[in-house]
C-alpha atoms as a PDB file:
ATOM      1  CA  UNK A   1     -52.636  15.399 -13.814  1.00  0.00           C
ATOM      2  CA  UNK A   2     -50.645  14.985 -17.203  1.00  0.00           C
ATOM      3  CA  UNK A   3     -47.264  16.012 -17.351  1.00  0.00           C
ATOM      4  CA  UNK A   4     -46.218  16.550 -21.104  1.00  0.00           C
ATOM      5  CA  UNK A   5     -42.523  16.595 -22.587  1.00  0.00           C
ATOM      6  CA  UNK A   6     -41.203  16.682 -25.901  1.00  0.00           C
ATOM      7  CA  UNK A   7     -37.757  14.219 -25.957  1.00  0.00           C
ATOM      8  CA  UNK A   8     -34.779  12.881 -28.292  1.00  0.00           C
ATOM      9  CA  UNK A   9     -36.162   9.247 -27.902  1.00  0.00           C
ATOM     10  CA  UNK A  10     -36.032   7.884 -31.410  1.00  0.00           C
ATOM     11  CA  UNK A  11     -36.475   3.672 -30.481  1.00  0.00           C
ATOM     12  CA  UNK A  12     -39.096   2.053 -28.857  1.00  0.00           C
ATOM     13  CA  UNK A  13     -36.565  -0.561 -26.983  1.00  0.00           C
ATOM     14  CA  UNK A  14     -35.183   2.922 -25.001  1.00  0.00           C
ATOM     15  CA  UNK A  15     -38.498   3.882 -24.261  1.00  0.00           C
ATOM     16  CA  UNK A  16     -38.978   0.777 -22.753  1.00  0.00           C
ATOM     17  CA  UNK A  17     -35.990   0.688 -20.543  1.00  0.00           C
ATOM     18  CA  UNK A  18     -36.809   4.812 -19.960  1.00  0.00           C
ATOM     19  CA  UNK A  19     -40.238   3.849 -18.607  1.00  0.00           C
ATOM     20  CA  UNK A  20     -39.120   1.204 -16.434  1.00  0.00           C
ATOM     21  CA  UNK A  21     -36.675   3.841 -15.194  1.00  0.00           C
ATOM     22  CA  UNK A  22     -39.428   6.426 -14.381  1.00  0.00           C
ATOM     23  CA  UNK A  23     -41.718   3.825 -12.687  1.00  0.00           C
ATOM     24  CA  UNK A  24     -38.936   3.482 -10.020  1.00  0.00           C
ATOM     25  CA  UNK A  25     -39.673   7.014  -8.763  1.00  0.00           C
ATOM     26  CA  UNK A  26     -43.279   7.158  -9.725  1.00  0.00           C
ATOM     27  CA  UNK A  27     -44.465   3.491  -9.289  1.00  0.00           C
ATOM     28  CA  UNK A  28     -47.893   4.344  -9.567  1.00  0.00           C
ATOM     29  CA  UNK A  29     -48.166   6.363 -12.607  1.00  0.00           C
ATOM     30  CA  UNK A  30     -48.817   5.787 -16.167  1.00  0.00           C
ATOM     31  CA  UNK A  31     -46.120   6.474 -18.456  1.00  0.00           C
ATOM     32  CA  UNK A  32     -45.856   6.190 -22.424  1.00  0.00           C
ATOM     33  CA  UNK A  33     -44.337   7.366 -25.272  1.00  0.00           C
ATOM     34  CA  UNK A  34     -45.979   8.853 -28.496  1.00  0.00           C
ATOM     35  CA  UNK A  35     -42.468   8.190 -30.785  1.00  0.00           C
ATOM     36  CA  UNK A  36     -44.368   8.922 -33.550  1.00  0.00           C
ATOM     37  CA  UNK A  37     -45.084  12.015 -32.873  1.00  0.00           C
ATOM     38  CA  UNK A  38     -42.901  14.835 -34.471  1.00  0.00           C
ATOM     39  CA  UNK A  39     -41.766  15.584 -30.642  1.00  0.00           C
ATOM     40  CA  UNK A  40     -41.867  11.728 -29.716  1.00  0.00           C
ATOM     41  CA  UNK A  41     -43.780  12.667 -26.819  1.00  0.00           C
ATOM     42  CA  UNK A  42     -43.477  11.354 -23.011  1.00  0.00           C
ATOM     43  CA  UNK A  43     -46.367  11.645 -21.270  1.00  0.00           C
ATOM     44  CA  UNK A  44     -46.585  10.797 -17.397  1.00  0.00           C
ATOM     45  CA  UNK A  45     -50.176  10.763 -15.355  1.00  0.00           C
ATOM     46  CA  UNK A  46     -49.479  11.382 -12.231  1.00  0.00           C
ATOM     47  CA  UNK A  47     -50.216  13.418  -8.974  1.00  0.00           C
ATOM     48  CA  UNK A  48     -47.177  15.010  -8.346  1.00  0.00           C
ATOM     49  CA  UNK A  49     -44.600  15.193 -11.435  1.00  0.00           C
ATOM     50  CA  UNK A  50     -41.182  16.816 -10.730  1.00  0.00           C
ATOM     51  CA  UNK A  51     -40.182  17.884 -14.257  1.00  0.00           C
ATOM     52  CA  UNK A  52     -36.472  18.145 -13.589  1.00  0.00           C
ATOM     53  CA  UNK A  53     -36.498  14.988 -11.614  1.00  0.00           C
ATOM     54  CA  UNK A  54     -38.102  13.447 -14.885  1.00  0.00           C
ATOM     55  CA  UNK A  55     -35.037  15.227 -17.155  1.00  0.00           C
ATOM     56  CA  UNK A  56     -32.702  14.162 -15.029  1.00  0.00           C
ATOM     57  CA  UNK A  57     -33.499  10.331 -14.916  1.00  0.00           C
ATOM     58  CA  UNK A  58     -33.814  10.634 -19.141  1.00  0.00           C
ATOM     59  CA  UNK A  59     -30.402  12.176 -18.832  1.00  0.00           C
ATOM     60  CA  UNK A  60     -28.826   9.392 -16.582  1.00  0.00           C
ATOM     61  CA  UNK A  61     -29.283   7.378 -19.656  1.00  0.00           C
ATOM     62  CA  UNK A  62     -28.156   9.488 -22.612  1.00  0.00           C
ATOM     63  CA  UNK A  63     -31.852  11.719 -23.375  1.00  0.00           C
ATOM     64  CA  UNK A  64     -32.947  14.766 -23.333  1.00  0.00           C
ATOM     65  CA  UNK A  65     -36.685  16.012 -22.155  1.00  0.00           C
ATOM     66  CA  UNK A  66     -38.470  19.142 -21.528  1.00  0.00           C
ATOM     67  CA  UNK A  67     -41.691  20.160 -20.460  1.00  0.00           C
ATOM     68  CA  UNK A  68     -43.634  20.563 -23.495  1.00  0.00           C
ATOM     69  CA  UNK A  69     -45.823  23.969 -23.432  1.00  0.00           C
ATOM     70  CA  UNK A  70     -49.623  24.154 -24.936  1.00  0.00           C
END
């Protein structure tokens, strides 16, 4: 499964530190950012996402995520 969310991530040196984040409560998903997309897109491929666990680690540090629908 792909979890989707559109974010306020603008540079690709807090993405980095943001996926590093995320891989500490889902070590054995995929994570990346699209920042070039209009929504600079996080997308997580995993199992079992939690989508407020995922906004609330983004806003630990500052960000600001939300599911993003089709």
């Amino acid at each position: 499964m792909i979890e989707v969310f559109k974010t306020n991530v603008r540079e690709a040196s807090a993405s980095i530190i943001l996926v590093q984040k995320l891989l500490e409560h889902y070590p054995k998903s995929r994570i990346s950012f699209d920042l070039e997309d209009c929504d600079r897109i996080l997308r997580i491929e995993q199992k079992d996402v939690c989508p407020k666990k995922v906004s609330s680690v983004l806003a630990e540090l500052g960000y600001f995520c939300e599911v993003l629908e089709d």
